[in-house]
Protein backbone atom coordinates (compact mmCIF):
# COMPACT_ATOMS: atom_id res chain seq x y z
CA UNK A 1 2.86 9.74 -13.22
CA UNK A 2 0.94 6.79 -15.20
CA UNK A 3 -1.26 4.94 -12.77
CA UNK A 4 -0.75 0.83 -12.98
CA UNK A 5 -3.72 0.14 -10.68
CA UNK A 6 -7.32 0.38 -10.96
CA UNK A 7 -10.37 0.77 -8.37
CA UNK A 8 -13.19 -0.90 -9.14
CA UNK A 9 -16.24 -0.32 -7.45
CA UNK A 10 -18.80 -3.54 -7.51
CA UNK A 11 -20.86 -2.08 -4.79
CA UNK A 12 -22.07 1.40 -5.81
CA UNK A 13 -20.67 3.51 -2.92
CA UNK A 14 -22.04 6.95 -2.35
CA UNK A 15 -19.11 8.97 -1.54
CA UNK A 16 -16.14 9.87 -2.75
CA UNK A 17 -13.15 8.11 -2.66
CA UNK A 18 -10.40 10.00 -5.12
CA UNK A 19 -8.02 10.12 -1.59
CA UNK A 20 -7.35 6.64 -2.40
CA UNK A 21 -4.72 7.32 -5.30
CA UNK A 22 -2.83 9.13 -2.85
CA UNK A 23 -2.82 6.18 -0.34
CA UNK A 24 -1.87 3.95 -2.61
CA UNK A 25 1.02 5.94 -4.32
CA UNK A 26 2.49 6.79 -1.31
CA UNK A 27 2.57 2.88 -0.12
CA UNK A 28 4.01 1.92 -3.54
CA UNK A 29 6.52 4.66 -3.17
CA UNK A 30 7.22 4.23 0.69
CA UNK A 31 7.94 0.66 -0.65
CA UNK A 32 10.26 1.13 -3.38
CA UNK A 33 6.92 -0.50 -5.57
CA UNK A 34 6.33 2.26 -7.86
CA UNK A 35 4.91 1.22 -11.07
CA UNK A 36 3.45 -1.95 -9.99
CA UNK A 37 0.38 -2.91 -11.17
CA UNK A 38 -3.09 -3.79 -8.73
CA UNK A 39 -6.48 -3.55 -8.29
CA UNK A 40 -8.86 -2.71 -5.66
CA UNK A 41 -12.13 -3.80 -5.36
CA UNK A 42 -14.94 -2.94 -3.05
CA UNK A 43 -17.67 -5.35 -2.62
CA UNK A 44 -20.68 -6.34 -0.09
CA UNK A 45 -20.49 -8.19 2.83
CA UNK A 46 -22.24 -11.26 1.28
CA UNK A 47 -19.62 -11.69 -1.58
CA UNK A 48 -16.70 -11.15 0.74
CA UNK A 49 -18.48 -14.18 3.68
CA UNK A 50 -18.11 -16.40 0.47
CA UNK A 51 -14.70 -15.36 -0.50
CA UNK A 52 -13.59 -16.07 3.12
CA UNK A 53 -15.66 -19.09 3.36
CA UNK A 54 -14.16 -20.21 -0.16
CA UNK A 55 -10.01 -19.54 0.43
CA UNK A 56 -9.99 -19.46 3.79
CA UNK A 57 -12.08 -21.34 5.22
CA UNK A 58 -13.54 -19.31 7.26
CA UNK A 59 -17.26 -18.75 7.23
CA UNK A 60 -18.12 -15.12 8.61
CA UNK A 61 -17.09 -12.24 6.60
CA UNK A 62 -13.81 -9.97 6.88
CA UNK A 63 -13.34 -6.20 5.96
CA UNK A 64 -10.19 -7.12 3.45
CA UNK A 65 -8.69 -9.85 1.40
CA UNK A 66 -5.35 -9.87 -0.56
CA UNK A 67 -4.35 -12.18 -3.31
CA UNK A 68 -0.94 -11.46 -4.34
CA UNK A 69 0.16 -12.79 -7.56
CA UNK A 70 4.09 -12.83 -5.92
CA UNK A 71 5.18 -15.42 -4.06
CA UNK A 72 8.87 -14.47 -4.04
CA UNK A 73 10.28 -11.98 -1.81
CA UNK A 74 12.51 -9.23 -3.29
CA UNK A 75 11.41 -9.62 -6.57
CA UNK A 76 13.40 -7.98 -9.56
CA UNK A 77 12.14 -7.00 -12.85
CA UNK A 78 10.86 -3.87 -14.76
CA UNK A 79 7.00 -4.97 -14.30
CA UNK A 80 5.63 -5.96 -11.09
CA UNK A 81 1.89 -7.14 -11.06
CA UNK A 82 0.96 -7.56 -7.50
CA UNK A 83 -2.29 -8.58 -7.12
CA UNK A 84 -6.01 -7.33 -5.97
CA UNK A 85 -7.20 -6.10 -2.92
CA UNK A 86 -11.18 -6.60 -2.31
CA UNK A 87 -12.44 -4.65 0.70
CA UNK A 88 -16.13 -5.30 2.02
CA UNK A 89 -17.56 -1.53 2.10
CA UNK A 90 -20.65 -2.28 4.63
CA UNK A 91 -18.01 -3.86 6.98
CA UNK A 92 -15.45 -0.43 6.73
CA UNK A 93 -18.02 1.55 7.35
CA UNK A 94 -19.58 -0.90 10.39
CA UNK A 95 -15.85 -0.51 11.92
CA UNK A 96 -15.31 3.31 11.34
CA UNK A 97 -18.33 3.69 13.40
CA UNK A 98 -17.14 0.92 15.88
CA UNK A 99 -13.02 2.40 15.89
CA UNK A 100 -14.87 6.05 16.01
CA UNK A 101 -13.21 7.49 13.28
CA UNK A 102 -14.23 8.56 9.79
CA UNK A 103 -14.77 6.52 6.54
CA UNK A 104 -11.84 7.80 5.16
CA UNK A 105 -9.23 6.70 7.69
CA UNK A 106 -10.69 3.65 7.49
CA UNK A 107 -10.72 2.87 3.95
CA UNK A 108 -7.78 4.17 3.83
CA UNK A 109 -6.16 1.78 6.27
CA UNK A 110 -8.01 -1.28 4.47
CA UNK A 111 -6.32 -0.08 1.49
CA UNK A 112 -3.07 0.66 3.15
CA UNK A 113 -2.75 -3.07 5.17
CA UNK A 114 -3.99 -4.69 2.11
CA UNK A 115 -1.30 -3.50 -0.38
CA UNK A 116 1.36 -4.06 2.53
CA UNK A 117 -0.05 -7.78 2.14
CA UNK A 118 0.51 -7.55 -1.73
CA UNK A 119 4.02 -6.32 -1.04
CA UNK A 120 4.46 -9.48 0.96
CA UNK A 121 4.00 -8.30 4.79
CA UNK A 122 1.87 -10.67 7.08
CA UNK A 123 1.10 -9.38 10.01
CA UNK A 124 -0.35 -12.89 10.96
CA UNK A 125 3.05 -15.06 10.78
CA UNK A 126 4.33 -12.95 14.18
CA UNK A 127 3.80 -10.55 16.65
CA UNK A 128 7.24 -9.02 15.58
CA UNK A 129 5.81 -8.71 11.97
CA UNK A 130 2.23 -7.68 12.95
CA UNK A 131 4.24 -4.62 14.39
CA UNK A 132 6.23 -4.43 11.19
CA UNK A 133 3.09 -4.19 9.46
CA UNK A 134 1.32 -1.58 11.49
CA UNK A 135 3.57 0.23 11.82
CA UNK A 136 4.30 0.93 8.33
CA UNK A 137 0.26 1.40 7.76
CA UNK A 138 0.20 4.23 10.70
CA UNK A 139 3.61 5.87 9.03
CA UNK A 140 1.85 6.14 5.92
CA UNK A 141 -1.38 7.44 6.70
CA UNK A 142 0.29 9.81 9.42
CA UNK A 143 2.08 11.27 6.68
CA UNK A 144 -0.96 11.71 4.45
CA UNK A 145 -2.43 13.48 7.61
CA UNK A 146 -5.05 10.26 7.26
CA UNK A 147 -5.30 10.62 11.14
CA UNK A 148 -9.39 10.06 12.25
């Protein structure tokens, strides 16, 4: 299968992180998204704070942010082009140690909650969709065996 998404590493991490194409096929899939096009990005802590501090208004730094080019829910059409995903690598690893599980899981979850944003989930709006949202991420990575 063609990939339609690229990760793009700004920050130089030291590990690999290949398990991501399977993460992100199987939420594309598990989503009836296949073929849509994305990015991910992984960036430092610094860059993200401003990004926060810039479209959020928020001035600390977070461990992801989405920006989904939809704005329509259910969408129909042959191309979908979803977004990009930028994840803050010092802050995964800060909360894999904190959550005591590996770098993987948590990557993977970043990646997992923010293409569930992409797709138009927001765990934010509700508690019933935060357990919408969650939910879906721990289905996912349970069935990747993504478990610590």
């Amino acid at each position: 299968m063609e990939k339609h998404y690229e990760i793009i590493d700004e920050f130089n991490v030291d590990f690999d992180y290949s398990y991501l194409d399977d993460v992100i096929e199987a939420t594309l899939k598990h989503e009836n998204a296949e073929g849509a096009y994305l990015s991910v990005i992984f960036i430092d802590d610094e860059t993200m704070h401003e990004m926060n501090k810039e479209t959020r208004g928020i001035d600390r730094t977070t461990d992801v942010l989405s920006f989904a080019l939809e704005d329509v829910d259910n969408i129909k059409g042959s191309v979908r082009v979803l977004g990009d995903i930028f994840i803050s690598i010092p802050k995964m690893k800060a909360q894999a140690l904190e959550y005591g599980h590996s770098e993987k899981r948590e990557l993977s979850f970043l990646t997992c909650h923010g293409l569930l944003h992409l797709l138009g989930y927001d765990h934010t709006r509700s508690l019933e969709e935060e357990k919408i949202q969650f939910g879906l991420q721990d289905e996912i990575l349970n069935d990747l065996n993504i478990i610590s």
